[in-house]
C-alpha atoms as a PDB file:
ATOM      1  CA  UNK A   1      -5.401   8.982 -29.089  1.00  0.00           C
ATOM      2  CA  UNK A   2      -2.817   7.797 -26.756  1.00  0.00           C
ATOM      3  CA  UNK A   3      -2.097   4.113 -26.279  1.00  0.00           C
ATOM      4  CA  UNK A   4      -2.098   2.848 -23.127  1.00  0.00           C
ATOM      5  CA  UNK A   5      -0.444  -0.303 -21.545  1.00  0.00           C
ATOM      6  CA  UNK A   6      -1.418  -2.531 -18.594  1.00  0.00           C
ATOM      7  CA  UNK A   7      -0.123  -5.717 -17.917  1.00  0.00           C
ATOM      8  CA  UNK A   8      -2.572  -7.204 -15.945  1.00  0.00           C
ATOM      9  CA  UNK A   9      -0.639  -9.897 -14.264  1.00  0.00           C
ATOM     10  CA  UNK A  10       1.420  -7.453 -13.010  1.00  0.00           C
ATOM     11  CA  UNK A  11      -1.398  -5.459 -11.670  1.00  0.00           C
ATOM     12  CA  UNK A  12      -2.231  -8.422  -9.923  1.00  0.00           C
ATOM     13  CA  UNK A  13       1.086  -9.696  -8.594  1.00  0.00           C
ATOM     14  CA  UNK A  14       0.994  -5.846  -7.160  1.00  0.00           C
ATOM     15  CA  UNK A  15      -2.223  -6.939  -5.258  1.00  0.00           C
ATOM     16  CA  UNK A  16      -0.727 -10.073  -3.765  1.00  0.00           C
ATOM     17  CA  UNK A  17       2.046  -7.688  -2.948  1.00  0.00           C
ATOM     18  CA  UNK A  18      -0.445  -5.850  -0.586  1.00  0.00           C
ATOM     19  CA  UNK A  19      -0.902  -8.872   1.409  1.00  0.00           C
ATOM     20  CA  UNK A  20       2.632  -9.904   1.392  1.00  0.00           C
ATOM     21  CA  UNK A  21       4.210  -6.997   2.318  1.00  0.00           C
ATOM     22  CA  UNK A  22       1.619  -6.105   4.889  1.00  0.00           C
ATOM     23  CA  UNK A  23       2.130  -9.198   6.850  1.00  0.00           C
ATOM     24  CA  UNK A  24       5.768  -8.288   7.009  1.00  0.00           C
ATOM     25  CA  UNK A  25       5.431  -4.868   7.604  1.00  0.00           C
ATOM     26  CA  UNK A  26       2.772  -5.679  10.617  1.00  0.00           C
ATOM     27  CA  UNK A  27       4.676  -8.281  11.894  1.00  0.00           C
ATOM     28  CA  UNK A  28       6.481  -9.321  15.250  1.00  0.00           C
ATOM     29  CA  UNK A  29       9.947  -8.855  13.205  1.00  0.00           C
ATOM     30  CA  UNK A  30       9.036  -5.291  12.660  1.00  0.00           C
ATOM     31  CA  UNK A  31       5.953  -3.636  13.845  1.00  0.00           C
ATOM     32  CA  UNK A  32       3.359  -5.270  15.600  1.00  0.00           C
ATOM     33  CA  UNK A  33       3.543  -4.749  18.873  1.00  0.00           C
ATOM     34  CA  UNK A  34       3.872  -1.137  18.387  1.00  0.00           C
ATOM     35  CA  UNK A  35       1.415  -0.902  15.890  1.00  0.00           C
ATOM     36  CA  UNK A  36      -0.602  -2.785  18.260  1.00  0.00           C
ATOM     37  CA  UNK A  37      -0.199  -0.533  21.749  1.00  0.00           C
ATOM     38  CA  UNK A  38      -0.515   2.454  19.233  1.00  0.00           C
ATOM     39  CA  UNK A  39      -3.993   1.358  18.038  1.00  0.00           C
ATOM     40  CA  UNK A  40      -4.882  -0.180  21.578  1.00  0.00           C
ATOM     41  CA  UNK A  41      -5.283  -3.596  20.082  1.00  0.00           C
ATOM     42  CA  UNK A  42      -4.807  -6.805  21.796  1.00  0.00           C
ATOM     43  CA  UNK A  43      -4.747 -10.613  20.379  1.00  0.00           C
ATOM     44  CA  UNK A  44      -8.197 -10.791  22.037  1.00  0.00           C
ATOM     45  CA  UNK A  45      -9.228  -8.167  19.492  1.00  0.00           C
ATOM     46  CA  UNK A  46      -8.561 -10.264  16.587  1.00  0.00           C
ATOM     47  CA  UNK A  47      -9.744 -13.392  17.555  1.00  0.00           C
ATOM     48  CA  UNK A  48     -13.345 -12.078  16.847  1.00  0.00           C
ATOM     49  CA  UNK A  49     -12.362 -11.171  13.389  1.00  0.00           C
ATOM     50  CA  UNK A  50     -13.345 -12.731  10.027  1.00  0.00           C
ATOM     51  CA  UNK A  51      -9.421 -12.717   8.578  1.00  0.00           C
ATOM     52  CA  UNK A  52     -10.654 -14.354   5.494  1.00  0.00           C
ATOM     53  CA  UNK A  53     -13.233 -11.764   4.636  1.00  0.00           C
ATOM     54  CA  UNK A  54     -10.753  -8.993   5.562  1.00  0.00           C
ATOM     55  CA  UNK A  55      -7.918 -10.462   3.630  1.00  0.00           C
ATOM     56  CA  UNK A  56     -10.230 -10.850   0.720  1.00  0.00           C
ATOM     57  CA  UNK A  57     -11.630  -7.078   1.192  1.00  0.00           C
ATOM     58  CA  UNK A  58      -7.787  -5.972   1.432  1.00  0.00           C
ATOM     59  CA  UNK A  59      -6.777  -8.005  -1.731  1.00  0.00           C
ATOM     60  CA  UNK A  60      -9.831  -6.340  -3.699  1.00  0.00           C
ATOM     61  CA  UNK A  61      -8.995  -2.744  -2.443  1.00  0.00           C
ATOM     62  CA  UNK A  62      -4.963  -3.195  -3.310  1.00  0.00           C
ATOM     63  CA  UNK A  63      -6.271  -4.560  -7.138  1.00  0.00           C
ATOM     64  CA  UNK A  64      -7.773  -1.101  -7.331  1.00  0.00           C
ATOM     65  CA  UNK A  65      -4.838   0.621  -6.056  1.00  0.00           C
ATOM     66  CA  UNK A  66      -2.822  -1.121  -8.467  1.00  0.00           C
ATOM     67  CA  UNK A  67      -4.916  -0.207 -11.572  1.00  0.00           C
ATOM     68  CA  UNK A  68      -5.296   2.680 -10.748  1.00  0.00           C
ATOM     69  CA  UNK A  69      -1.007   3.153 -10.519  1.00  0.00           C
ATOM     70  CA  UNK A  70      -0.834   1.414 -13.775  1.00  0.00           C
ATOM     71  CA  UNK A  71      -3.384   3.463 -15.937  1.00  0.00           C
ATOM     72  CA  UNK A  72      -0.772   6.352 -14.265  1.00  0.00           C
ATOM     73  CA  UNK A  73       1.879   4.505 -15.506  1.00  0.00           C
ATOM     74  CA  UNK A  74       0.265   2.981 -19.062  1.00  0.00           C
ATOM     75  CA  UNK A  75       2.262   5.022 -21.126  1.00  0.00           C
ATOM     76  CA  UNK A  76       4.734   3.272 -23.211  1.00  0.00           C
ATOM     77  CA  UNK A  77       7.614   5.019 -22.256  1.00  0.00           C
ATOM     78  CA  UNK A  78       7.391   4.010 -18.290  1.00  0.00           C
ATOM     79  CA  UNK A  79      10.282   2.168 -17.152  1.00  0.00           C
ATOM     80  CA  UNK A  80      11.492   1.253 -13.998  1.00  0.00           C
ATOM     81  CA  UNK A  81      12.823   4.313 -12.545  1.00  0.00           C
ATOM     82  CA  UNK A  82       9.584   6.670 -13.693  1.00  0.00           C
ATOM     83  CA  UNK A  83       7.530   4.200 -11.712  1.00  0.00           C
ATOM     84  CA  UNK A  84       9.274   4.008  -8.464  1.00  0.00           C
ATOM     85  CA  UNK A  85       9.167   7.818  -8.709  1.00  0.00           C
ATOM     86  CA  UNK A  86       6.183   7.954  -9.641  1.00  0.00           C
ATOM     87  CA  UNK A  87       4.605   4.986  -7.030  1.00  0.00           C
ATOM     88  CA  UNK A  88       6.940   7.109  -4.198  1.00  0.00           C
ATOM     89  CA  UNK A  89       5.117  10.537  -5.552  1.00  0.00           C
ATOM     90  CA  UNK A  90       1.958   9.080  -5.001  1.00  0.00           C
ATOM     91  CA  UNK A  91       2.483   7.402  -1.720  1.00  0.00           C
ATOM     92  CA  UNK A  92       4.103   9.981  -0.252  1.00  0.00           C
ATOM     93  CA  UNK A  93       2.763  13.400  -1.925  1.00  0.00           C
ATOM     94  CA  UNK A  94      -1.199  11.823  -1.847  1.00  0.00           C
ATOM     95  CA  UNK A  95      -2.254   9.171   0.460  1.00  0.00           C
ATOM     96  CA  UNK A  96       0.573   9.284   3.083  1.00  0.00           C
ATOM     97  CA  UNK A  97      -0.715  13.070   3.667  1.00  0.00           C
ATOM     98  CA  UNK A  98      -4.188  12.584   3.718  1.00  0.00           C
ATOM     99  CA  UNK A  99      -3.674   9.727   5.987  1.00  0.00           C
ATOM    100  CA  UNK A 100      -1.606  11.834   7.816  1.00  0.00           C
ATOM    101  CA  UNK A 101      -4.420  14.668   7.869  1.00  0.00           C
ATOM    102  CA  UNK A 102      -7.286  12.619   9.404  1.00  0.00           C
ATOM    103  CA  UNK A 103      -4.918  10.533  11.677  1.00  0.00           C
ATOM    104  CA  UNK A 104      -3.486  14.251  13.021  1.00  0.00           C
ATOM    105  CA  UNK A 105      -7.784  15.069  13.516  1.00  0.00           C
ATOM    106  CA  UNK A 106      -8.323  11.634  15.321  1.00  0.00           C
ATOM    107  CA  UNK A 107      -5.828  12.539  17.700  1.00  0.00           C
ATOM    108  CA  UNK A 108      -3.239   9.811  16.375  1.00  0.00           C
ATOM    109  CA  UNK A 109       0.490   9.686  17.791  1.00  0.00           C
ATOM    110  CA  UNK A 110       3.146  10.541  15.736  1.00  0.00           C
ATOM    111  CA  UNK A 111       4.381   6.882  15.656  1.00  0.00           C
ATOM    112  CA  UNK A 112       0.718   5.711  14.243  1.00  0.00           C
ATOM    113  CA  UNK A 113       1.298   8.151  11.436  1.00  0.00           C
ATOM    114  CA  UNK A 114       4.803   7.171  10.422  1.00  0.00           C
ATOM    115  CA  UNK A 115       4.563   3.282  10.628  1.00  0.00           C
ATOM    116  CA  UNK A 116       1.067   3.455   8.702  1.00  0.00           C
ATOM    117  CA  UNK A 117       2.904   6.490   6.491  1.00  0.00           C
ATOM    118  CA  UNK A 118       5.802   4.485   6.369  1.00  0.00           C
ATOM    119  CA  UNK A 119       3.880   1.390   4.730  1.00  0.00           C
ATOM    120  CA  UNK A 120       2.245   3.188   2.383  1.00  0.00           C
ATOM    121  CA  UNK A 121       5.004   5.187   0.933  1.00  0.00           C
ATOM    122  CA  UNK A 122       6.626   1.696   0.400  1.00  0.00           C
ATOM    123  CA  UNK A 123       3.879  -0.399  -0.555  1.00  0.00           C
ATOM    124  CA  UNK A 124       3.394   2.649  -3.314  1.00  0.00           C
ATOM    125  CA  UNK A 125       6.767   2.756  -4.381  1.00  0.00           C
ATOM    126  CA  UNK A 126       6.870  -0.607  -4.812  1.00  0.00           C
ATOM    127  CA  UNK A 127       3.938  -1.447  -6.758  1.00  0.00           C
ATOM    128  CA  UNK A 128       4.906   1.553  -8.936  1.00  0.00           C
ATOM    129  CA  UNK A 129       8.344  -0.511  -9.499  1.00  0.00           C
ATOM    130  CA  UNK A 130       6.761  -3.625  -9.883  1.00  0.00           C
ATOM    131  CA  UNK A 131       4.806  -2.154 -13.088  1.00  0.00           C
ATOM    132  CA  UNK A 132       7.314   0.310 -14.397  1.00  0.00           C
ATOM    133  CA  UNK A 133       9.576  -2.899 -14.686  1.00  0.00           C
ATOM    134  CA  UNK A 134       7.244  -5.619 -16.252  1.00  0.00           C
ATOM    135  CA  UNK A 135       6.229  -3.859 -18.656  1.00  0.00           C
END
């Protein structure tokens, strides 16, 4: 049987990571606003929103996400570069495509796609350098 290892702080640290590189990416200094007018959002919108019940939803979602990368990446041999790659494969090859896919059928813009796209292809690669490093 093949051994498998997960370093479960890391796994976690990758969930945090979710959060912290979210509020950048969604941010004034980068995206918001267009994020915003592409989702038809305003400030109003969010005022009504429980941000501590999403944040805590988000954060439990992203430690799936990241246990899921690392049982990918459990093997032994996994180093840094194998999971970048591999975090980038799976960003970009599986859930930046299917994202893509529905947001195409929901009549998305282009510019929804990529900045959404964008984040997850990063927040994948990432996380998949995060635990092909701490090993």
């Amino acid at each position: 049987m093949e051994t498998i290892y997960i370093n479960h702080i890391a796994v976690f640290v990758c969930a945090l990571l979710n959060l912290v590189v979210g509020a950048l990416w969604y941010s004034p200094a980068l995206f918001y606003k267009a994020w915003k007018k592409e989702n038809a959002l305003s400030d109003e919108d969010f005022k009504q929103v429980n941000m501590g019940k999403m944040y805590l939803i988000s954060f439990l979602l992203a430690l799936i996400m990241s246990y899921n990368m690392a049982f990918f990446l459990g093997d032994p041999g996994t180093d840094w570069t194998w999971g970048t790659t591999a975090g980038f494969l799976a960003g970009f090859g599986w859930s930046a495509m299917i994202f893509a896919t529905i947001a195409i059928f929901e009549l998305k813009s282009w510019k929804y796609i990529l900045i959404n796209g964008g984040y997850i292809v990063f927040y994948f690669s990432l996380i998949g350098f995060v635990l092909g490093i701490w090993r």
